[in-house]
PDB file of N, CA and C in Angstrom:
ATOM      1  N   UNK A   1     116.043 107.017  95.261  1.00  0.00           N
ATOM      2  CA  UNK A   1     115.324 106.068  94.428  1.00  0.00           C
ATOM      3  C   UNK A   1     114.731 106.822  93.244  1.00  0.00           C
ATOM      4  N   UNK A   2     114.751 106.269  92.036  1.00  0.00           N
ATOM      5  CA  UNK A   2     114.386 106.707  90.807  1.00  0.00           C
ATOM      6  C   UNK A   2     112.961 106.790  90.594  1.00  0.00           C
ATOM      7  N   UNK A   3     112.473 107.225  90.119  1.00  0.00           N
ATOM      8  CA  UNK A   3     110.826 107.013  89.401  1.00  0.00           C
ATOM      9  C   UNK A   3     110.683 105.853  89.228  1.00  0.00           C
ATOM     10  N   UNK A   4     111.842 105.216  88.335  1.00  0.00           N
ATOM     11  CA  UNK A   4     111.427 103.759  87.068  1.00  0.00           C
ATOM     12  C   UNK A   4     111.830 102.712  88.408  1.00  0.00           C
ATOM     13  N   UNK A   5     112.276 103.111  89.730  1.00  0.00           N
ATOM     14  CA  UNK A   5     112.464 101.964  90.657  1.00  0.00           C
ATOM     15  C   UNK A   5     111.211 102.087  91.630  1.00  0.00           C
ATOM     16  N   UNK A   6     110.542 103.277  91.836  1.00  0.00           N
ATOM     17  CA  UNK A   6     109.237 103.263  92.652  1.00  0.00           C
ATOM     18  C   UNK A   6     108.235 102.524  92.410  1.00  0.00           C
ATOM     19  N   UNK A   7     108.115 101.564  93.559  1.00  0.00           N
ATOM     20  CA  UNK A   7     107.006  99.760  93.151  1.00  0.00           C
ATOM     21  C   UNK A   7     105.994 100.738  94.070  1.00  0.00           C
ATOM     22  N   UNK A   8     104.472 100.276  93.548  1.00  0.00           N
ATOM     23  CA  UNK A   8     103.312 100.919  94.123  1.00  0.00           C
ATOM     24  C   UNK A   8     103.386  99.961  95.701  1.00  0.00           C
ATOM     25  N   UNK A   9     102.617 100.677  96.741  1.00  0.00           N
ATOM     26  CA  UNK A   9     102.543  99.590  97.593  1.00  0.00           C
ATOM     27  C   UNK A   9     101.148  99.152  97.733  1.00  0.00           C
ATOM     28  N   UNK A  10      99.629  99.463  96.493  1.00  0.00           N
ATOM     29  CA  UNK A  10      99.101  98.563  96.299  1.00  0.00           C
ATOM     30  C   UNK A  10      98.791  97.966  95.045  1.00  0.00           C
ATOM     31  N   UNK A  11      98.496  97.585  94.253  1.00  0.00           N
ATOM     32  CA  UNK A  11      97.428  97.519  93.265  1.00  0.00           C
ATOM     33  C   UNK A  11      96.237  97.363  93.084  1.00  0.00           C
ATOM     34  N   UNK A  12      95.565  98.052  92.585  1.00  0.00           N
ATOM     35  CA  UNK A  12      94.284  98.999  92.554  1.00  0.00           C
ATOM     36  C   UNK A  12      93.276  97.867  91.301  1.00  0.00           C
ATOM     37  N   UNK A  13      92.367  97.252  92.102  1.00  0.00           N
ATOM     38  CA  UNK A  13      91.192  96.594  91.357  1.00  0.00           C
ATOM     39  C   UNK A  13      89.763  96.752  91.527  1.00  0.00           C
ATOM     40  N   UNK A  14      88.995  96.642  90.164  1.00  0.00           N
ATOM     41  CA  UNK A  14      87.517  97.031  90.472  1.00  0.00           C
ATOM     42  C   UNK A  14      87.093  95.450  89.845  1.00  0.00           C
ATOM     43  N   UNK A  15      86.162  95.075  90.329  1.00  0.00           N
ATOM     44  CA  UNK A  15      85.254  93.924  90.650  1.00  0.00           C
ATOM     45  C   UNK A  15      83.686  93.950  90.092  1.00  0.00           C
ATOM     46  N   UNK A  16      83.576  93.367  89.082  1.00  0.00           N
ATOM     47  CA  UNK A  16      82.477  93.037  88.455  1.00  0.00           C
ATOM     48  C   UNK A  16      81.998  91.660  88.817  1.00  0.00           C
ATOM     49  N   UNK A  17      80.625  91.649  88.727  1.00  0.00           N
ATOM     50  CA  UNK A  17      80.080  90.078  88.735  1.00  0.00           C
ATOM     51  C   UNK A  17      79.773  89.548  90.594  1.00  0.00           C
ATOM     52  N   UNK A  18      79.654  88.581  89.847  1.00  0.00           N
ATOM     53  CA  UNK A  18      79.254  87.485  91.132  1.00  0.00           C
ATOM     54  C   UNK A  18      79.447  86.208  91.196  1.00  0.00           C
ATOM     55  N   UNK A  19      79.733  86.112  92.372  1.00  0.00           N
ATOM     56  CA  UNK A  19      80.115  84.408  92.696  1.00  0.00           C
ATOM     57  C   UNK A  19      81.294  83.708  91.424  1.00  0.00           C
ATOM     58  N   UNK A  20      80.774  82.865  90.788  1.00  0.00           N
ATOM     59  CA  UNK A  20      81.798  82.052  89.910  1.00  0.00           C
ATOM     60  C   UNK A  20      82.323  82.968  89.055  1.00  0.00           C
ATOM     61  N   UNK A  21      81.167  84.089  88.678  1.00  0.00           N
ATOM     62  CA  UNK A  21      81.116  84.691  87.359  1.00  0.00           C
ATOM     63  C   UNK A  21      81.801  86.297  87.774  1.00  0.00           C
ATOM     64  N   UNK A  22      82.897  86.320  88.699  1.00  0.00           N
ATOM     65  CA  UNK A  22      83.340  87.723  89.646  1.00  0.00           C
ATOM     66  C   UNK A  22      84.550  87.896  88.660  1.00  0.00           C
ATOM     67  N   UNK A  23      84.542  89.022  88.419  1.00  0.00           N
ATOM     68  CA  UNK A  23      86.019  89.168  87.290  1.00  0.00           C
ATOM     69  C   UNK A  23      86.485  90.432  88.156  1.00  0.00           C
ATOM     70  N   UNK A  24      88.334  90.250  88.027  1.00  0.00           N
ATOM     71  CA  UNK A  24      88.628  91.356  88.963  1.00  0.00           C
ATOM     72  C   UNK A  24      90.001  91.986  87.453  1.00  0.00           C
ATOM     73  N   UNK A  25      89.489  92.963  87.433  1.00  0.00           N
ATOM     74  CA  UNK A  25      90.016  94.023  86.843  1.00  0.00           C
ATOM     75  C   UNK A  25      90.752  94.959  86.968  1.00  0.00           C
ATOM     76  N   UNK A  26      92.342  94.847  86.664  1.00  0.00           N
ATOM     77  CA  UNK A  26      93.431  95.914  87.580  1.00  0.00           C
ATOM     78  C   UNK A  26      92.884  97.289  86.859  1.00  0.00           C
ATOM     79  N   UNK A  27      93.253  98.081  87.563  1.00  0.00           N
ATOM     80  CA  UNK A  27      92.636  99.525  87.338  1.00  0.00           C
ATOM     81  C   UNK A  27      93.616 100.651  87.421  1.00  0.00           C
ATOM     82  N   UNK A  28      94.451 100.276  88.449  1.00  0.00           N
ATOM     83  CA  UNK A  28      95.608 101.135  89.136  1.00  0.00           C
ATOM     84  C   UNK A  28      96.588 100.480  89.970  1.00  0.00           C
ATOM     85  N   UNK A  29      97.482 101.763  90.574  1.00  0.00           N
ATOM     86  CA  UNK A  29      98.404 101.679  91.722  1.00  0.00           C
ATOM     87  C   UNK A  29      98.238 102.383  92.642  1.00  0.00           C
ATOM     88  N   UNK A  30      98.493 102.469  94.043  1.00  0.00           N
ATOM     89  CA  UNK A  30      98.916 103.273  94.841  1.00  0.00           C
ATOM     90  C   UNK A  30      99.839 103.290  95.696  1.00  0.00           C
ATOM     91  N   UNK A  31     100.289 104.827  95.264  1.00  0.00           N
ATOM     92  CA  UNK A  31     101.966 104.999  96.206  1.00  0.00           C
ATOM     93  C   UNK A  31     101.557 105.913  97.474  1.00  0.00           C
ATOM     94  N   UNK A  32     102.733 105.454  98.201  1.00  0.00           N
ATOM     95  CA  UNK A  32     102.572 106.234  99.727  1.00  0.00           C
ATOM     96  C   UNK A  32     103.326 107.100  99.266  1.00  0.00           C
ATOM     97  N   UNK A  33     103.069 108.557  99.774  1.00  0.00           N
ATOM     98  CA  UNK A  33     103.797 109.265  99.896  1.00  0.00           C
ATOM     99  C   UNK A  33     105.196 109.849 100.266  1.00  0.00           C
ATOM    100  N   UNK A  34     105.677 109.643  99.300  1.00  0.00           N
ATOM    101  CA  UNK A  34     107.320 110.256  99.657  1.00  0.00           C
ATOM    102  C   UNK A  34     107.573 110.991 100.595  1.00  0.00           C
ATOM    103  N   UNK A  35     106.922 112.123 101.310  1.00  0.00           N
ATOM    104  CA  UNK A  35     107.673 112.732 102.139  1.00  0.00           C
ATOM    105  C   UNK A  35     107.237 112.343 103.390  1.00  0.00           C
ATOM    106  N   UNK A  36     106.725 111.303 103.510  1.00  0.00           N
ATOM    107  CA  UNK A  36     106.794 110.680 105.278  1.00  0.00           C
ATOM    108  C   UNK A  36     105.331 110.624 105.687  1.00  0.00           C
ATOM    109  N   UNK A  37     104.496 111.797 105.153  1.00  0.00           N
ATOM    110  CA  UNK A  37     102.925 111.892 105.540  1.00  0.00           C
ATOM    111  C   UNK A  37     101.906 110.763 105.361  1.00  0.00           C
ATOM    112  N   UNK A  38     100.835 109.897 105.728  1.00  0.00           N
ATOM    113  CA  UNK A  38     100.242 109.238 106.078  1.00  0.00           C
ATOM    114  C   UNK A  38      99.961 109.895 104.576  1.00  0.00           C
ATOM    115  N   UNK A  39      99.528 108.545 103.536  1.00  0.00           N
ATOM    116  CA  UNK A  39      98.406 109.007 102.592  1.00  0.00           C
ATOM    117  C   UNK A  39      99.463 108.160 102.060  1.00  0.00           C
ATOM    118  N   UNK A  40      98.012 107.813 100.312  1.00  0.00           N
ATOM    119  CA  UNK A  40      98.704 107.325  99.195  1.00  0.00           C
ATOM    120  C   UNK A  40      98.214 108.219  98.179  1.00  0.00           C
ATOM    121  N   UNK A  41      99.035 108.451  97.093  1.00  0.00           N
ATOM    122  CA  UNK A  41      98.775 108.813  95.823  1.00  0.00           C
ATOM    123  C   UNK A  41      98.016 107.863  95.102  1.00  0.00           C
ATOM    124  N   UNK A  42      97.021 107.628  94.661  1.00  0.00           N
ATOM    125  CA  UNK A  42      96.189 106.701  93.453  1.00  0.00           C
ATOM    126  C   UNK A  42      96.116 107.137  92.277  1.00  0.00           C
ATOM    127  N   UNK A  43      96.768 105.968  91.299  1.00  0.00           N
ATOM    128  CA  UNK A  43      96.811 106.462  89.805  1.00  0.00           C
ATOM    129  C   UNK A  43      95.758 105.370  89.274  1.00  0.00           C
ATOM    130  N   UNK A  44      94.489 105.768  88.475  1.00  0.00           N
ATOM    131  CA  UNK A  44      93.467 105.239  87.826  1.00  0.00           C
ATOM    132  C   UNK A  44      94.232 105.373  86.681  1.00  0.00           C
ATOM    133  N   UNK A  45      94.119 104.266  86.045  1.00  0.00           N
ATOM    134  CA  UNK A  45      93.824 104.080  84.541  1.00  0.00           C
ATOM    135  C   UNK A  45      92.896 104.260  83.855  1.00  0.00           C
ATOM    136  N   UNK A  46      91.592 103.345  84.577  1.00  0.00           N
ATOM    137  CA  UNK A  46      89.836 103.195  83.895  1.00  0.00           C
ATOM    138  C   UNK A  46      89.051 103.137  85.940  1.00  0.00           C
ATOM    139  N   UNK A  47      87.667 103.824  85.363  1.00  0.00           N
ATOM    140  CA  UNK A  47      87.256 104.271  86.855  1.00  0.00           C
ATOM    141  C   UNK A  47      86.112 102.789  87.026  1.00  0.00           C
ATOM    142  N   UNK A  48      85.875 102.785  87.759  1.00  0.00           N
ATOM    143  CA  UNK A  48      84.997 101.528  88.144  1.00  0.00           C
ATOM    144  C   UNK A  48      83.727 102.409  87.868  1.00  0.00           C
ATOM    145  N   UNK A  49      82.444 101.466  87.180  1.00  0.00           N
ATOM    146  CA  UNK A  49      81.166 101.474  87.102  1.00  0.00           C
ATOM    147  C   UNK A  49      80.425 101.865  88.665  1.00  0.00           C
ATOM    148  N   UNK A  50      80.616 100.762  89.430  1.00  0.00           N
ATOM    149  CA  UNK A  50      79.511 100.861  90.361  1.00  0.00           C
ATOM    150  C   UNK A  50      80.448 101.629  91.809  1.00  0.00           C
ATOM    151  N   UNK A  51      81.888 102.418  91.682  1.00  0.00           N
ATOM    152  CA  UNK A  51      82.504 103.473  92.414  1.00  0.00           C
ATOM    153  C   UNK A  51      83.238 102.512  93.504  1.00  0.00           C
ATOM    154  N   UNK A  52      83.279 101.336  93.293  1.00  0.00           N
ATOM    155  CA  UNK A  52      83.877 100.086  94.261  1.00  0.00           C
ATOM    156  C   UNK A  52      85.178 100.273  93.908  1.00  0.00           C
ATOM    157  N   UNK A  53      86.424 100.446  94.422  1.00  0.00           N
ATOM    158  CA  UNK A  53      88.117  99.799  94.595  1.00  0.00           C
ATOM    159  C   UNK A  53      88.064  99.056  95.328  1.00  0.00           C
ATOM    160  N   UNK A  54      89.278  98.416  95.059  1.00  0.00           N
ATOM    161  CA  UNK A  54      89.631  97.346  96.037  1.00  0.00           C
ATOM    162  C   UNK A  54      91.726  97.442  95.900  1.00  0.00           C
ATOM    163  N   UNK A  55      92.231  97.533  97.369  1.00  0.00           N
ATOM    164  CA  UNK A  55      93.473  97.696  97.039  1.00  0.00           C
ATOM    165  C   UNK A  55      93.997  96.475  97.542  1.00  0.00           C
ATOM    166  N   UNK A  56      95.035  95.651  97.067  1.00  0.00           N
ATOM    167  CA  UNK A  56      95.276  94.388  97.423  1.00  0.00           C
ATOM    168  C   UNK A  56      97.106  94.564  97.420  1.00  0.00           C
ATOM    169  N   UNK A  57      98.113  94.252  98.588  1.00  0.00           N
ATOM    170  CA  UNK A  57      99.544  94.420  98.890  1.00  0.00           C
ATOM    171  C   UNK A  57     100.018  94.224  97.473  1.00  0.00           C
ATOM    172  N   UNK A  58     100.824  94.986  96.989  1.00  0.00           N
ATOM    173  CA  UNK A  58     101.466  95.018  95.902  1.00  0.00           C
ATOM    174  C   UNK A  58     103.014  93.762  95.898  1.00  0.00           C
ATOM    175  N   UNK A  59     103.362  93.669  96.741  1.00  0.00           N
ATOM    176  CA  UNK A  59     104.096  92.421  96.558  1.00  0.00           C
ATOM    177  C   UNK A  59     103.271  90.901  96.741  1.00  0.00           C
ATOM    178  N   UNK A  60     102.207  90.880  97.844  1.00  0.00           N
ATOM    179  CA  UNK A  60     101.314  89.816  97.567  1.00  0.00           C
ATOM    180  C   UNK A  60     100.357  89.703  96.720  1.00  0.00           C
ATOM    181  N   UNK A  61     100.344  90.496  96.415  1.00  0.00           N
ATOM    182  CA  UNK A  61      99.764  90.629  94.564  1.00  0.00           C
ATOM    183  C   UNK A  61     100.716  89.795  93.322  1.00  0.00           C
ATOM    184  N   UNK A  62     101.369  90.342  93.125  1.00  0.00           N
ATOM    185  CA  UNK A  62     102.537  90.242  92.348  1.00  0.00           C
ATOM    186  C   UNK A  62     102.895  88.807  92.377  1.00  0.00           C
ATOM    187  N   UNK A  63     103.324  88.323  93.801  1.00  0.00           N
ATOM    188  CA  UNK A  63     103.641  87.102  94.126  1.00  0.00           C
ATOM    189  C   UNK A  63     102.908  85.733  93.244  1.00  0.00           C
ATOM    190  N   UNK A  64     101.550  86.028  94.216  1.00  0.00           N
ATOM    191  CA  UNK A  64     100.538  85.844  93.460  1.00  0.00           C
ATOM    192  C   UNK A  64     100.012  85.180  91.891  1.00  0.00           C
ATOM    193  N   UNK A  65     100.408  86.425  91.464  1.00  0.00           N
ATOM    194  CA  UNK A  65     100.140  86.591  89.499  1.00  0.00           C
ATOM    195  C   UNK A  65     101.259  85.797  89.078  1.00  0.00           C
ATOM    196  N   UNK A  66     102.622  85.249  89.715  1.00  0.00           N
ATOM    197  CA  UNK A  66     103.616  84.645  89.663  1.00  0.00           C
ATOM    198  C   UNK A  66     103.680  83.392  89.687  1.00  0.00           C
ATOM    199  N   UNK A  67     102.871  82.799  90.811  1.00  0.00           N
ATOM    200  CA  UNK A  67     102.613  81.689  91.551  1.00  0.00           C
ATOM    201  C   UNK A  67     101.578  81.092  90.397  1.00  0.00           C
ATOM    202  N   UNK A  68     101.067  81.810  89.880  1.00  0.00           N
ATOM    203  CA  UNK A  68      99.494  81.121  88.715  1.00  0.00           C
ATOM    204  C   UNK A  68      99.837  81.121  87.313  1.00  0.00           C
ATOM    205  N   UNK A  69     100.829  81.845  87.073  1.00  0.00           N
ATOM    206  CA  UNK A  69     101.468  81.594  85.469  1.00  0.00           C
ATOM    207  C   UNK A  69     102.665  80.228  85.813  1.00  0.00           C
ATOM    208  N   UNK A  70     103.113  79.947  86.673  1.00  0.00           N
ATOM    209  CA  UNK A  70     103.772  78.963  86.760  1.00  0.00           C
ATOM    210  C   UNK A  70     102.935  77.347  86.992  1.00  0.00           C
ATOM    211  N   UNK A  71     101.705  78.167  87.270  1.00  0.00           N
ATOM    212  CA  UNK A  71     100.854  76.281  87.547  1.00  0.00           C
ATOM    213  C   UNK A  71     100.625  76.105  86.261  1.00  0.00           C
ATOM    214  N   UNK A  72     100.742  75.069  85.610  1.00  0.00           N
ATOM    215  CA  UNK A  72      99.801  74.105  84.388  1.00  0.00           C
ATOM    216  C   UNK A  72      98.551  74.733  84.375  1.00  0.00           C
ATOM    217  N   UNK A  73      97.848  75.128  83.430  1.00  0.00           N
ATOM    218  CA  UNK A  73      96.432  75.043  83.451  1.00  0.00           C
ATOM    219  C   UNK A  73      95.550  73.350  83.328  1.00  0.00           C
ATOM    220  N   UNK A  74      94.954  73.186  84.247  1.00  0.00           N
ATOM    221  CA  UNK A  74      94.109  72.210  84.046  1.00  0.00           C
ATOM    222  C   UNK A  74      93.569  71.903  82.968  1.00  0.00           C
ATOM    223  N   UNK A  75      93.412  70.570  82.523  1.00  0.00           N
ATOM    224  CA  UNK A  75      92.491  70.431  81.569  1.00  0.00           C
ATOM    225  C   UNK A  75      91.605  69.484  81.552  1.00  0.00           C
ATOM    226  N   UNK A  76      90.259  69.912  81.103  1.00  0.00           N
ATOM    227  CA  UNK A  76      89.062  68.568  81.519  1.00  0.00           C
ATOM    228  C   UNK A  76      88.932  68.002  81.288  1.00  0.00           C
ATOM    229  N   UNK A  77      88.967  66.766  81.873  1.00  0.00           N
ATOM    230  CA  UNK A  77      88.152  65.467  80.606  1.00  0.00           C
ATOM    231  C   UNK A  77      87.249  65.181  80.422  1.00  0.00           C
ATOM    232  N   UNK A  78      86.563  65.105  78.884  1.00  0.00           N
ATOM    233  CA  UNK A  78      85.582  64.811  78.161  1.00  0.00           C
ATOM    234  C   UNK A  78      84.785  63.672  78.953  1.00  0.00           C
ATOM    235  N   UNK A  79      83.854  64.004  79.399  1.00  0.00           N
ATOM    236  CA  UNK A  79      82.620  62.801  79.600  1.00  0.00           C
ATOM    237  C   UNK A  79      81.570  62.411  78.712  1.00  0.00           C
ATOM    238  N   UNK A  80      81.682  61.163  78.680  1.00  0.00           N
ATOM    239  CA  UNK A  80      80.547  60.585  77.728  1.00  0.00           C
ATOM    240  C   UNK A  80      79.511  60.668  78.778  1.00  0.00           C
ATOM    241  N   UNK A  81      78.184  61.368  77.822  1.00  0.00           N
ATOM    242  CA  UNK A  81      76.829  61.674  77.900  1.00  0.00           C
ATOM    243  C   UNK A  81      75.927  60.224  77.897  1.00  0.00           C
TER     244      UNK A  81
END
């Protein structure tokens, strides 16, 4: 397997906020190790503020981000005041 074919097996997010107002921010990947040993490699892009990751399955991730560009965005309707 090539470099440009190696899929991370997580993607790597840091988490700001709260409740409604929670924004999740990709940050990285992480790969398991090629030669068989228990461990992942983690590649940061940008480091989290408050030292929190969060790793979430890289194909149910993906899936995911797939599944939500294909819905319509909602749109609200105007209420009279």
């Amino acid at each position: 397997m090539s470099d440009k074919d190696y899929k991370p097996d997580f993607n790597v997010y840091t988490i700001t906020g709260e409740g409604r107002q929670k924004y999740w921010s990709k940050v990285g990947a992480a790969f398991a190790h090629r030669d068989g040993k228990k461990g992942y490699n983690i590649i940061l892009s940008a480091l989290p503020l408050d030292g929190k990751l969060v790793l979430i399955d890289f194909e149910e991730d993906e899936q995911r981000r797939l599944e939500a560009k294909e819905q319509p965005k909602s749109t609200k309707k105007a209420t009279a005041a």
